[in-house]
PDB file of N, CA and C in Angstrom:
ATOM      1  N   UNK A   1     148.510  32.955 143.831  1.00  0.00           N
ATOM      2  CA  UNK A   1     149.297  33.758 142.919  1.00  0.00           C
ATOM      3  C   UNK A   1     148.931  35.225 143.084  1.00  0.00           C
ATOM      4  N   UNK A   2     149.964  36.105 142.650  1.00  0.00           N
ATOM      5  CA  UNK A   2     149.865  37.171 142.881  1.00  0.00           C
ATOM      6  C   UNK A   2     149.284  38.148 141.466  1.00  0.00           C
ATOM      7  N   UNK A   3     148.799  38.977 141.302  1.00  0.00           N
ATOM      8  CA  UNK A   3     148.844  39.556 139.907  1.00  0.00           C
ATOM      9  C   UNK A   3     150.238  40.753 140.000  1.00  0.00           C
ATOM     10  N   UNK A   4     150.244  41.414 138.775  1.00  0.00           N
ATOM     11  CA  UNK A   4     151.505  41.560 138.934  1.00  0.00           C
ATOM     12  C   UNK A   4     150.555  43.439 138.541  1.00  0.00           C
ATOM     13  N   UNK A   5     151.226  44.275 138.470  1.00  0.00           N
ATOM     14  CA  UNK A   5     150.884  45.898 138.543  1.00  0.00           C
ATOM     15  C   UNK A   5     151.435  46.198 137.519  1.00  0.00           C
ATOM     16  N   UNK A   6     150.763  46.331 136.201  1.00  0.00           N
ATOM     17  CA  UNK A   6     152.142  46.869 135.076  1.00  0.00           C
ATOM     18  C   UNK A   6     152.336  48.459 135.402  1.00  0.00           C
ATOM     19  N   UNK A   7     153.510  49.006 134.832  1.00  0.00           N
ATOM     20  CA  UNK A   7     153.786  50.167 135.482  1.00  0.00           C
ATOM     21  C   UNK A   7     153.125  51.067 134.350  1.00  0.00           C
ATOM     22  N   UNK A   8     153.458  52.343 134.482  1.00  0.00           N
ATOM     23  CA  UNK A   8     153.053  53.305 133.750  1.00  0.00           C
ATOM     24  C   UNK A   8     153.975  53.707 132.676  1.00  0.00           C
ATOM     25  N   UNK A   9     155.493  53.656 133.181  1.00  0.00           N
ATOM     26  CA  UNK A   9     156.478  53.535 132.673  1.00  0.00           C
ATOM     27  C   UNK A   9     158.149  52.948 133.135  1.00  0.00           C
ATOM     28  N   UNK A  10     159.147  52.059 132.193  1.00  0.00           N
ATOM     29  CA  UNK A  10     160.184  51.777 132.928  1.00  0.00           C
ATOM     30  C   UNK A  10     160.791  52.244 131.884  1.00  0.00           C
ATOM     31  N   UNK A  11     162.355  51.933 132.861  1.00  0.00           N
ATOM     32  CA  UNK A  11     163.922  52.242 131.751  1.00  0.00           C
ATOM     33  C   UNK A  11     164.531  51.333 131.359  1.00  0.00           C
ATOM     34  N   UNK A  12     164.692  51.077 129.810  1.00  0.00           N
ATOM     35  CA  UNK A  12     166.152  50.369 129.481  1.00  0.00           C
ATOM     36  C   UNK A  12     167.009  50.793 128.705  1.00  0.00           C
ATOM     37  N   UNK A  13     168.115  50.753 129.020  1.00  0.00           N
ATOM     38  CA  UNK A  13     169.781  51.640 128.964  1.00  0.00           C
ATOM     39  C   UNK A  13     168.945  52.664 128.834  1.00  0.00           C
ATOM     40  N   UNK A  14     168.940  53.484 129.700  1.00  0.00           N
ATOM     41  CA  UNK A  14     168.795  54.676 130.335  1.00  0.00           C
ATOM     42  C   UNK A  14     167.459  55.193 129.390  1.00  0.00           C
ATOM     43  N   UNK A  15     166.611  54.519 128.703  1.00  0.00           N
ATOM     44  CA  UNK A  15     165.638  55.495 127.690  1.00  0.00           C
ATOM     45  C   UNK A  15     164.210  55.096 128.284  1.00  0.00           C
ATOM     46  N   UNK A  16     163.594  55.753 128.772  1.00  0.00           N
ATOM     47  CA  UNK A  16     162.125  56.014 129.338  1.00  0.00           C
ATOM     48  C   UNK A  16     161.141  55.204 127.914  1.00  0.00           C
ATOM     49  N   UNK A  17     160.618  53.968 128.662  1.00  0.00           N
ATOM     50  CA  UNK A  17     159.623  53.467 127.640  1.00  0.00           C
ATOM     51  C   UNK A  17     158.101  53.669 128.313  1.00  0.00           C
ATOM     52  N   UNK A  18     157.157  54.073 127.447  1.00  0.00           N
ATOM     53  CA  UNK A  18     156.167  54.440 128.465  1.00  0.00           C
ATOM     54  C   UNK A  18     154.920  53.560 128.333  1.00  0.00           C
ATOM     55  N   UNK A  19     153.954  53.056 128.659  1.00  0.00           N
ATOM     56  CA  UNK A  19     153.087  51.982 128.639  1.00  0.00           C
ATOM     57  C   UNK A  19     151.583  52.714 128.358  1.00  0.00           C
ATOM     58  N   UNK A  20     151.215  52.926 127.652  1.00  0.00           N
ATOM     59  CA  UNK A  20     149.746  53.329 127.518  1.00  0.00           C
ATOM     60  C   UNK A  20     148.720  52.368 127.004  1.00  0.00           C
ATOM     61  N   UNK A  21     147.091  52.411 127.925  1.00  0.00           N
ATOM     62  CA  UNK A  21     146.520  51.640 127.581  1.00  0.00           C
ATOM     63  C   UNK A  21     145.250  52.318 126.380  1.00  0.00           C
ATOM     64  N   UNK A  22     145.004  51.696 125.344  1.00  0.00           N
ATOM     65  CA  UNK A  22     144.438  52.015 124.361  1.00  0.00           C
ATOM     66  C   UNK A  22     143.215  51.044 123.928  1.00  0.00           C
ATOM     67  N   UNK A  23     142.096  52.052 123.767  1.00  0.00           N
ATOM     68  CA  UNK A  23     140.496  52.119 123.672  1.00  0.00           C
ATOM     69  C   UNK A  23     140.440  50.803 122.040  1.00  0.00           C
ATOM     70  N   UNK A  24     141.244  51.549 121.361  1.00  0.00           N
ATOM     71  CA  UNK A  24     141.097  50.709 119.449  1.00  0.00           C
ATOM     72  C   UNK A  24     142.558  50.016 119.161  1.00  0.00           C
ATOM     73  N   UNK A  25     143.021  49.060 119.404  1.00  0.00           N
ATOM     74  CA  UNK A  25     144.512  48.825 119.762  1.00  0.00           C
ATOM     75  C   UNK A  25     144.003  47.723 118.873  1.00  0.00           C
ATOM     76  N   UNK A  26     143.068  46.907 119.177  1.00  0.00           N
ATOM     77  CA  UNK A  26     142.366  45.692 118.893  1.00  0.00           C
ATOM     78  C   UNK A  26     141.610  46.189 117.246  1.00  0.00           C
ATOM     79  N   UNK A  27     140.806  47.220 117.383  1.00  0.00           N
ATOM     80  CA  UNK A  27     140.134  47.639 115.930  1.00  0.00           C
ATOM     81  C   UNK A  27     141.409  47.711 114.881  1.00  0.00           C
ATOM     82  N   UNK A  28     142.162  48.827 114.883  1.00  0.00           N
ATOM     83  CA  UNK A  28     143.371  49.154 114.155  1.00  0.00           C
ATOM     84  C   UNK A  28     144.365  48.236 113.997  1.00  0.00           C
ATOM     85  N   UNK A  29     144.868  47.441 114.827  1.00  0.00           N
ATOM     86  CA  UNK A  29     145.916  46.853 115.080  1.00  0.00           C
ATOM     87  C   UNK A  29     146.036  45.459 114.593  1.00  0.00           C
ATOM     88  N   UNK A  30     144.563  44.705 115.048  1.00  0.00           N
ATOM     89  CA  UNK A  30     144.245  43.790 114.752  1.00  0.00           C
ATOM     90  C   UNK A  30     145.085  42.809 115.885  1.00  0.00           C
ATOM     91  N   UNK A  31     145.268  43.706 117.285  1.00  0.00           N
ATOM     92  CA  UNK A  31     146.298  43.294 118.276  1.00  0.00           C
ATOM     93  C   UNK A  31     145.592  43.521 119.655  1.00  0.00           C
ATOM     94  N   UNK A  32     146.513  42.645 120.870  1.00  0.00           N
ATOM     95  CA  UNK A  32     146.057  43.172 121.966  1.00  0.00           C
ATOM     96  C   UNK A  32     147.296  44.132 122.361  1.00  0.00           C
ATOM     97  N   UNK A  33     148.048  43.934 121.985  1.00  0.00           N
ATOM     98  CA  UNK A  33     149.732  44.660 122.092  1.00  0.00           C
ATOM     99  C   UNK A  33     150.613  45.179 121.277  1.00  0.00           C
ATOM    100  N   UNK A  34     150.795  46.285 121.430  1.00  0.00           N
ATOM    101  CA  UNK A  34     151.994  46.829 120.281  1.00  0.00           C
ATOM    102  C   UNK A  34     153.406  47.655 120.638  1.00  0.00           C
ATOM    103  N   UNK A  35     154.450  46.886 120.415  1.00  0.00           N
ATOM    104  CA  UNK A  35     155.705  47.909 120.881  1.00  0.00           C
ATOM    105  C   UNK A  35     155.968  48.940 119.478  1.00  0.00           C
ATOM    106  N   UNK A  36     155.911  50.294 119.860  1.00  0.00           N
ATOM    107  CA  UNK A  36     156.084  51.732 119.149  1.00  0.00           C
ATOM    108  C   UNK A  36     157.432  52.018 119.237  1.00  0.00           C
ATOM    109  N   UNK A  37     158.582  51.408 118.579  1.00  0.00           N
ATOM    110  CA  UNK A  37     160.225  51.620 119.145  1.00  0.00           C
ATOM    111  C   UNK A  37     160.389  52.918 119.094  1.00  0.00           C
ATOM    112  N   UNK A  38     160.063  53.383 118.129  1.00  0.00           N
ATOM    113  CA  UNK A  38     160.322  54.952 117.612  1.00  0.00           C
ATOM    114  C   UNK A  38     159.500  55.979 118.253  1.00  0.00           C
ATOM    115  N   UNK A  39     158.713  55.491 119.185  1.00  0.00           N
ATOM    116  CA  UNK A  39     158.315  56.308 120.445  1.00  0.00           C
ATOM    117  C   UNK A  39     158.666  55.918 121.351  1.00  0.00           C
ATOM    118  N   UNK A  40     159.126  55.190 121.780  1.00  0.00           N
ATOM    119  CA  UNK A  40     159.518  54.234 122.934  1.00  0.00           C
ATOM    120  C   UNK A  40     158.455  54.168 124.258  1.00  0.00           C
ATOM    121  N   UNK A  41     156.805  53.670 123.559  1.00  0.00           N
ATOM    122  CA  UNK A  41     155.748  53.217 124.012  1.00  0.00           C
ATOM    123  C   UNK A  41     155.777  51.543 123.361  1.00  0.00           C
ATOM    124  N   UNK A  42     155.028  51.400 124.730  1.00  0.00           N
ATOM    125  CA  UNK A  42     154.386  49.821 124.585  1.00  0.00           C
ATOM    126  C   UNK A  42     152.536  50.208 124.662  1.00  0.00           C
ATOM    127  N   UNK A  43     151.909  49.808 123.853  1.00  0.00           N
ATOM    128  CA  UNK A  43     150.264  50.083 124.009  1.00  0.00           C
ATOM    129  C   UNK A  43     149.725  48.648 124.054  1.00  0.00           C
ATOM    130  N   UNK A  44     148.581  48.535 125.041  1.00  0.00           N
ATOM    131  CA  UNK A  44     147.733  47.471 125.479  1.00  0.00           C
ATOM    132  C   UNK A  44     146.407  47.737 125.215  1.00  0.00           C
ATOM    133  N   UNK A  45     146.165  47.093 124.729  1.00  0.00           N
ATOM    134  CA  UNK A  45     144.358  46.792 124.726  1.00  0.00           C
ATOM    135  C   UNK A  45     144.159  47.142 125.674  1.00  0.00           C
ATOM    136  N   UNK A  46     143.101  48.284 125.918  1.00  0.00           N
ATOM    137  CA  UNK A  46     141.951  48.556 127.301  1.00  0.00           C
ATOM    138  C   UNK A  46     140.679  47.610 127.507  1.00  0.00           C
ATOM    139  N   UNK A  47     140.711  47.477 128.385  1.00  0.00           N
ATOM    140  CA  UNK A  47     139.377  46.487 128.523  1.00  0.00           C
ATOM    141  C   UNK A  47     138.425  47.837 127.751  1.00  0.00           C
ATOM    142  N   UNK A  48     137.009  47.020 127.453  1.00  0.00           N
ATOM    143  CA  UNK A  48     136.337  47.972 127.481  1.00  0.00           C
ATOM    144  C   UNK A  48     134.563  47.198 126.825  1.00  0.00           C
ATOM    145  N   UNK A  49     133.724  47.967 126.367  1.00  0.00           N
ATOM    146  CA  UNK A  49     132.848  47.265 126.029  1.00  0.00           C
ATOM    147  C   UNK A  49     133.329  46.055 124.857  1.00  0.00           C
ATOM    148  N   UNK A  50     133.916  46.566 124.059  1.00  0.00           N
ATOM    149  CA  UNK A  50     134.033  45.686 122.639  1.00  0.00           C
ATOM    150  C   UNK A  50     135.101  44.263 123.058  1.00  0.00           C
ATOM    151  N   UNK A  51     135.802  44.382 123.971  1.00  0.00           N
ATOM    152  CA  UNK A  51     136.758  43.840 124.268  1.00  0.00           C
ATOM    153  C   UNK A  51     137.293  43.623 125.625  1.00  0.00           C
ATOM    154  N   UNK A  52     137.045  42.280 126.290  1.00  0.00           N
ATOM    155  CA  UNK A  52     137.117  42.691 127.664  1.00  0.00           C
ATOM    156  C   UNK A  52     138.405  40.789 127.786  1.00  0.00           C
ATOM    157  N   UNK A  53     139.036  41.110 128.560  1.00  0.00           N
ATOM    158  CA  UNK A  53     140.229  40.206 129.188  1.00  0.00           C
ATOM    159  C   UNK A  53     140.514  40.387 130.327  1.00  0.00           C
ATOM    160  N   UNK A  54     140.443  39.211 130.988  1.00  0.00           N
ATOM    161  CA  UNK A  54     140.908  38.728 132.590  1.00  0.00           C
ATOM    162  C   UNK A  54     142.417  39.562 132.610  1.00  0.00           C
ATOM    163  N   UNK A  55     142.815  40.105 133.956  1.00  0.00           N
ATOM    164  CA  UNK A  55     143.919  40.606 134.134  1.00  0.00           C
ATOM    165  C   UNK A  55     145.364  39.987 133.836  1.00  0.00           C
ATOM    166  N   UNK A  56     145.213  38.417 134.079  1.00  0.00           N
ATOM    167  CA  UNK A  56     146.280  38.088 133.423  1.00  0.00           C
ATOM    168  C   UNK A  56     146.367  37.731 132.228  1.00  0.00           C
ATOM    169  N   UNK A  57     145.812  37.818 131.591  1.00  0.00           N
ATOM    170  CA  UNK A  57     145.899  38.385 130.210  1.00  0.00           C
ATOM    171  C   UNK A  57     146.434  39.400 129.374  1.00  0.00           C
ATOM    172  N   UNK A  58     146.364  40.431 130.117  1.00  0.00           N
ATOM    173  CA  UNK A  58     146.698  41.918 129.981  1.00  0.00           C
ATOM    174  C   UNK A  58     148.254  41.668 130.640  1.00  0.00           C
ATOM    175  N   UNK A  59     148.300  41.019 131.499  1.00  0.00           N
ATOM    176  CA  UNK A  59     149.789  41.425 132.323  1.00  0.00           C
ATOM    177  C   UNK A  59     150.547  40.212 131.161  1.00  0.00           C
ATOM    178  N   UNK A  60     149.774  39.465 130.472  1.00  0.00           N
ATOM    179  CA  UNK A  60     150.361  38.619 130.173  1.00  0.00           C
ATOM    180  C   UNK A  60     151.182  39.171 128.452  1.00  0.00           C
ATOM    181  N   UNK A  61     150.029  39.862 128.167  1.00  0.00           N
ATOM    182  CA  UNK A  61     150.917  40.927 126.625  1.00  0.00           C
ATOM    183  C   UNK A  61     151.236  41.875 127.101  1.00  0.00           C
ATOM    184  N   UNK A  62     151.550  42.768 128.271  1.00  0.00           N
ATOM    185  CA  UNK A  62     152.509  43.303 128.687  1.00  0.00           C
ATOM    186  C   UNK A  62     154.013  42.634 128.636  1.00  0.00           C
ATOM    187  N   UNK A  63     153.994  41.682 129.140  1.00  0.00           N
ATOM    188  CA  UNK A  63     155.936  41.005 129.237  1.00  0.00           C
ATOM    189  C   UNK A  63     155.751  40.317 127.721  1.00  0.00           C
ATOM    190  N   UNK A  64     154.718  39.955 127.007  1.00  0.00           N
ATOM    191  CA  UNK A  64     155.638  40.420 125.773  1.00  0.00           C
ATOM    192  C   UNK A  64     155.631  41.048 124.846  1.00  0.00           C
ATOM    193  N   UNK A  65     155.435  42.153 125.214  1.00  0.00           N
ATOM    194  CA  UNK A  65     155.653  43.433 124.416  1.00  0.00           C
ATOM    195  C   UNK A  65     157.334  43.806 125.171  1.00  0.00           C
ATOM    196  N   UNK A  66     157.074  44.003 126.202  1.00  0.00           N
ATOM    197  CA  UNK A  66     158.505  43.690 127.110  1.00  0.00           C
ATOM    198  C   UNK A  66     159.178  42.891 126.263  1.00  0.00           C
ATOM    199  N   UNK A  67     159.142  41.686 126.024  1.00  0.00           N
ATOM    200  CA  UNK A  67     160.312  40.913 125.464  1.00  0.00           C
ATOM    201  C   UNK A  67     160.581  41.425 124.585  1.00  0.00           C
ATOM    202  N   UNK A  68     159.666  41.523 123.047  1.00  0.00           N
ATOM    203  CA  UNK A  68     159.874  42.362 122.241  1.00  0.00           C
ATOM    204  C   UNK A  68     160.898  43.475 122.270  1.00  0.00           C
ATOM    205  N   UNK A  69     160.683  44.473 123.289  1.00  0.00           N
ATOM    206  CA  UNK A  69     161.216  45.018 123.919  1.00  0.00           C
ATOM    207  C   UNK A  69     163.017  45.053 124.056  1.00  0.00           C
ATOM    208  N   UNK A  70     163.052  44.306 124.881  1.00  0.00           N
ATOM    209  CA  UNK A  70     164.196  43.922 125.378  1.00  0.00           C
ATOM    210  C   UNK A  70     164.771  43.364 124.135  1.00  0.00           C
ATOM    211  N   UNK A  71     164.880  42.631 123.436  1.00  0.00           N
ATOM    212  CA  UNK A  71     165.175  41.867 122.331  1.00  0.00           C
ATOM    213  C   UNK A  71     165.640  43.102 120.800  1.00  0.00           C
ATOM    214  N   UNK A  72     164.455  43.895 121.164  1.00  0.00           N
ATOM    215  CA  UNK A  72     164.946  44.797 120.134  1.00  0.00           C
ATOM    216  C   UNK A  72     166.091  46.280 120.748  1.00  0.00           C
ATOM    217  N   UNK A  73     166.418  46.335 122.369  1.00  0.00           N
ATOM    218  CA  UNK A  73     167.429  47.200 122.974  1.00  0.00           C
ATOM    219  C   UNK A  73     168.738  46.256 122.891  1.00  0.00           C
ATOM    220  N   UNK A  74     168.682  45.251 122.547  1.00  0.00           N
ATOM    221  CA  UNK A  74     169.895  44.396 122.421  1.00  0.00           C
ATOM    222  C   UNK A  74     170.752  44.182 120.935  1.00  0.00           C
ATOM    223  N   UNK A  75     169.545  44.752 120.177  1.00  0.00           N
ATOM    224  CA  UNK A  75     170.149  44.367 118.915  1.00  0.00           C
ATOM    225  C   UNK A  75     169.955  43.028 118.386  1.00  0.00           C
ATOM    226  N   UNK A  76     168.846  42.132 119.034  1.00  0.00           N
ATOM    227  CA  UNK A  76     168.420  40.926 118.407  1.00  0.00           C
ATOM    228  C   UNK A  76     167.578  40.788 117.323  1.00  0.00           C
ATOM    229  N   UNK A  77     167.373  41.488 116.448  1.00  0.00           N
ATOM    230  CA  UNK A  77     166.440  41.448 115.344  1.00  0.00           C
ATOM    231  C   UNK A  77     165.548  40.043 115.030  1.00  0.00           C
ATOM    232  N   UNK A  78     166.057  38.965 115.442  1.00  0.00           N
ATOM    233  CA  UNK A  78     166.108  37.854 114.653  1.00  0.00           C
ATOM    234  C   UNK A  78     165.258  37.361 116.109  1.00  0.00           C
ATOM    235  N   UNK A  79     165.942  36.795 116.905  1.00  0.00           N
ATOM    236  CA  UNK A  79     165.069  37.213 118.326  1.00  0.00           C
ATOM    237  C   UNK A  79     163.685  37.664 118.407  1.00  0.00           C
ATOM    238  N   UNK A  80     163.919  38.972 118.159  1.00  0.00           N
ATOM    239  CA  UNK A  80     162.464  39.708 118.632  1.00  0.00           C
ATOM    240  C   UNK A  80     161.486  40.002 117.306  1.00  0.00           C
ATOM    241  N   UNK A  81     161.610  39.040 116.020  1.00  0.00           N
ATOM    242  CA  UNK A  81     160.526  38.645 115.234  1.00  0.00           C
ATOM    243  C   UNK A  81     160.209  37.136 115.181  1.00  0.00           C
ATOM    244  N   UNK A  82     160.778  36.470 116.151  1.00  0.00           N
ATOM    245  CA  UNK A  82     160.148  35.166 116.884  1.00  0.00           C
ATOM    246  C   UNK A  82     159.452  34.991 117.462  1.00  0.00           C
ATOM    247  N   UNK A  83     158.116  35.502 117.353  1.00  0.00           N
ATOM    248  CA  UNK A  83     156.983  35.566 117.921  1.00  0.00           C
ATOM    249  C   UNK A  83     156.805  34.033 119.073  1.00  0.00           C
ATOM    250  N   UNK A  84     156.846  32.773 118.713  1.00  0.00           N
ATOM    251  CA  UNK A  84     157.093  32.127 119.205  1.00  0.00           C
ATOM    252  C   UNK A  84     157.837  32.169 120.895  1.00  0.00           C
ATOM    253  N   UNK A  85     159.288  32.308 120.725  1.00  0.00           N
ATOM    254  CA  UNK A  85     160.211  32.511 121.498  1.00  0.00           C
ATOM    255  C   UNK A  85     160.033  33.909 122.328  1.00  0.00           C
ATOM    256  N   UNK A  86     159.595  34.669 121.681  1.00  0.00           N
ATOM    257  CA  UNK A  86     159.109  35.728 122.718  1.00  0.00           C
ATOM    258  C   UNK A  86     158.127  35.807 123.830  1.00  0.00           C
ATOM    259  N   UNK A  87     157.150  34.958 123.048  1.00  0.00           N
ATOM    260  CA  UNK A  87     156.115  34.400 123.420  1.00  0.00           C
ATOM    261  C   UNK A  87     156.093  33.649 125.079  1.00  0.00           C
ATOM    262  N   UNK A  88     157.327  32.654 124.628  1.00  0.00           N
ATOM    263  CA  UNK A  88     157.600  31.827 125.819  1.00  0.00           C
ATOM    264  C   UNK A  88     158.795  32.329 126.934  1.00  0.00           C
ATOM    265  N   UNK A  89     159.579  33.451 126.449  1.00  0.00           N
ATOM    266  CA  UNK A  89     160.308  33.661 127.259  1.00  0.00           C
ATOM    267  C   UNK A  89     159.421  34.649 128.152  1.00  0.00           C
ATOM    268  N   UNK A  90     158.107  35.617 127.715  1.00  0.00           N
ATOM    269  CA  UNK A  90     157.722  36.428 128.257  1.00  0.00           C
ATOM    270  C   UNK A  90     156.598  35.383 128.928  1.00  0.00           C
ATOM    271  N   UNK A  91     156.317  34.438 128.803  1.00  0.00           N
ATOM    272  CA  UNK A  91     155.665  33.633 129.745  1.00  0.00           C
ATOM    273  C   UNK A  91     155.903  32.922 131.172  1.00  0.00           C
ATOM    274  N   UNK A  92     157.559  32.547 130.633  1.00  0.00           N
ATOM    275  CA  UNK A  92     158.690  32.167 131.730  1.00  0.00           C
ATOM    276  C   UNK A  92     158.728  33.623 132.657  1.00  0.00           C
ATOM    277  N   UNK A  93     159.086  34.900 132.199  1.00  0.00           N
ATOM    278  CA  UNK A  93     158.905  36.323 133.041  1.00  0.00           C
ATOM    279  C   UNK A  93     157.746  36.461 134.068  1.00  0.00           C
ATOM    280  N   UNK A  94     156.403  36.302 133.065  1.00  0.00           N
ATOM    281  CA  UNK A  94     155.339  36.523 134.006  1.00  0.00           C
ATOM    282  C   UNK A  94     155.639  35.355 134.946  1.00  0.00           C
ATOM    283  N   UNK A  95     155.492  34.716 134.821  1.00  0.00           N
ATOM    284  CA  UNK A  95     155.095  33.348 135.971  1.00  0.00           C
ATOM    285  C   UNK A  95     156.136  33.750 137.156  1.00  0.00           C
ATOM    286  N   UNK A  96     157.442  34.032 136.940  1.00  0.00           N
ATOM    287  CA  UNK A  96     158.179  34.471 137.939  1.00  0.00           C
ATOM    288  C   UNK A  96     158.271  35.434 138.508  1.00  0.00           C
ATOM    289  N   UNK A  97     157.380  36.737 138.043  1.00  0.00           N
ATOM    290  CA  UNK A  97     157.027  37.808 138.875  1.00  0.00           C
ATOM    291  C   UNK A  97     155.499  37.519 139.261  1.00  0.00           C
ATOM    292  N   UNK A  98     154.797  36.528 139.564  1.00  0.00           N
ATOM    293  CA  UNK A  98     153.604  36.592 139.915  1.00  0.00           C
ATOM    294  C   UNK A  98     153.632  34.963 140.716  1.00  0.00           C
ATOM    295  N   UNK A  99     154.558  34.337 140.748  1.00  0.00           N
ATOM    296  CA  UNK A  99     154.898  33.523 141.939  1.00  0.00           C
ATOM    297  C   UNK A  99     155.803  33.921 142.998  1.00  0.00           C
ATOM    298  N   UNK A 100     156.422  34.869 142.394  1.00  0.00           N
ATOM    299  CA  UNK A 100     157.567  35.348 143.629  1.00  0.00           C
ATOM    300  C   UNK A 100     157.334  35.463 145.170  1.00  0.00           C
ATOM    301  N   UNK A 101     158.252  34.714 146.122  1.00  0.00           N
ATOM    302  CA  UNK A 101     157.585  34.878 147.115  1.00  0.00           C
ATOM    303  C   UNK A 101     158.833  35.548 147.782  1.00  0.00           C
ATOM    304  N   UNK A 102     158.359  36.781 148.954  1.00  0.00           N
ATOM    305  CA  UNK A 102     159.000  37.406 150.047  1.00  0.00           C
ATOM    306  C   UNK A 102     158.970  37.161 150.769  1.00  0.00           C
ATOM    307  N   UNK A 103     160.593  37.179 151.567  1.00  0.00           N
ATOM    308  CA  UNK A 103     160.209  37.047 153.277  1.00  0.00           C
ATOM    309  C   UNK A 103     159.200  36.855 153.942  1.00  0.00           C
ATOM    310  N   UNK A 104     158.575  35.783 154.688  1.00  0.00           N
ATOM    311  CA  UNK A 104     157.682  35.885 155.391  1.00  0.00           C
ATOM    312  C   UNK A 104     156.198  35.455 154.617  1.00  0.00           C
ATOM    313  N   UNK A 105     156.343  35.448 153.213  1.00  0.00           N
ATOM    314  CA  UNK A 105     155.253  35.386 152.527  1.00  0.00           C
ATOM    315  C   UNK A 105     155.402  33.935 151.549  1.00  0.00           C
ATOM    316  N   UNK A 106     153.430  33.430 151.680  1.00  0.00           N
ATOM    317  CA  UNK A 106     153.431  32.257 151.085  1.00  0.00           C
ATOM    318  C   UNK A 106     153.078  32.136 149.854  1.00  0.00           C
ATOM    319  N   UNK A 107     153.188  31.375 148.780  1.00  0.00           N
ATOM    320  CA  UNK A 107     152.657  31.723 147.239  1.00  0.00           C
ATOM    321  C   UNK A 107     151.448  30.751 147.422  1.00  0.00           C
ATOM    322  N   UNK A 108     150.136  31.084 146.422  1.00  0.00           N
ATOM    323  CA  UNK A 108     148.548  30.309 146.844  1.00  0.00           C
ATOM    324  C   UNK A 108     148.128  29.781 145.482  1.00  0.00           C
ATOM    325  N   UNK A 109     148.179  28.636 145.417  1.00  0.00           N
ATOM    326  CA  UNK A 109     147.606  28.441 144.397  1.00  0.00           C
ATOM    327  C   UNK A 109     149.011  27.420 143.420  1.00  0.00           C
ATOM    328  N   UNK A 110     149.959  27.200 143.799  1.00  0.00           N
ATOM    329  CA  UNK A 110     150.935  26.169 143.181  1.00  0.00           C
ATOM    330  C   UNK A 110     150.677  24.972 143.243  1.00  0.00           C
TER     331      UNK A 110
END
């Protein structure tokens, strides 16, 4: 398997969401992930002394904060406070950007 690179920042319908990773996300938050709509940031737990997680972990509350995400650019309200269902659709996401295989290339570990 591949790990996957979260970005720094992407677009949906045309509005710049930006990804920052944060030191107290976990103290304050009582979270490893938080979507900020009204900034149009997603913040992640930083590894760090107090708090440390394997990478897919991190890539893994990235897509759903993403879902979140997506769910709330659609106008799904109902959707994207289904923690549940977000849960699993952003699980179905990761797995398919971190099995994906290219031309020429084999996936390790299926």
């Amino acid at each position: 398997m591949q790990s996957f690179a979260i970005p720094s920042s992407f677009y949906l319908f045309g509005q710049k969401i930006t990804v920052e990773f944060v030191d107290t996300l976990i103290d304050n938050e009582d979270s490893t992930g938080l979507s900020v709509y009204r900034k149009n940031v997603i913040q992640l737990q930083r590894n760090n002394q107090g708090v440390t997680r394997p990478q897919t972990q991190i890539e893994s509350t990235f897509f759903h904060e993403l879902m979140h995400y997506v769910f709330f650019m659609l106008g799904k309200d109902d959707l994207r406070k289904d923690e549940e269902f977000v849960d699993t659709v952003a699980r179905l996401v990761h797995q398919a950007m971190i099995t994906a295989e290219y031309a020429g290339e084999k996936v390790v570990g299926l």
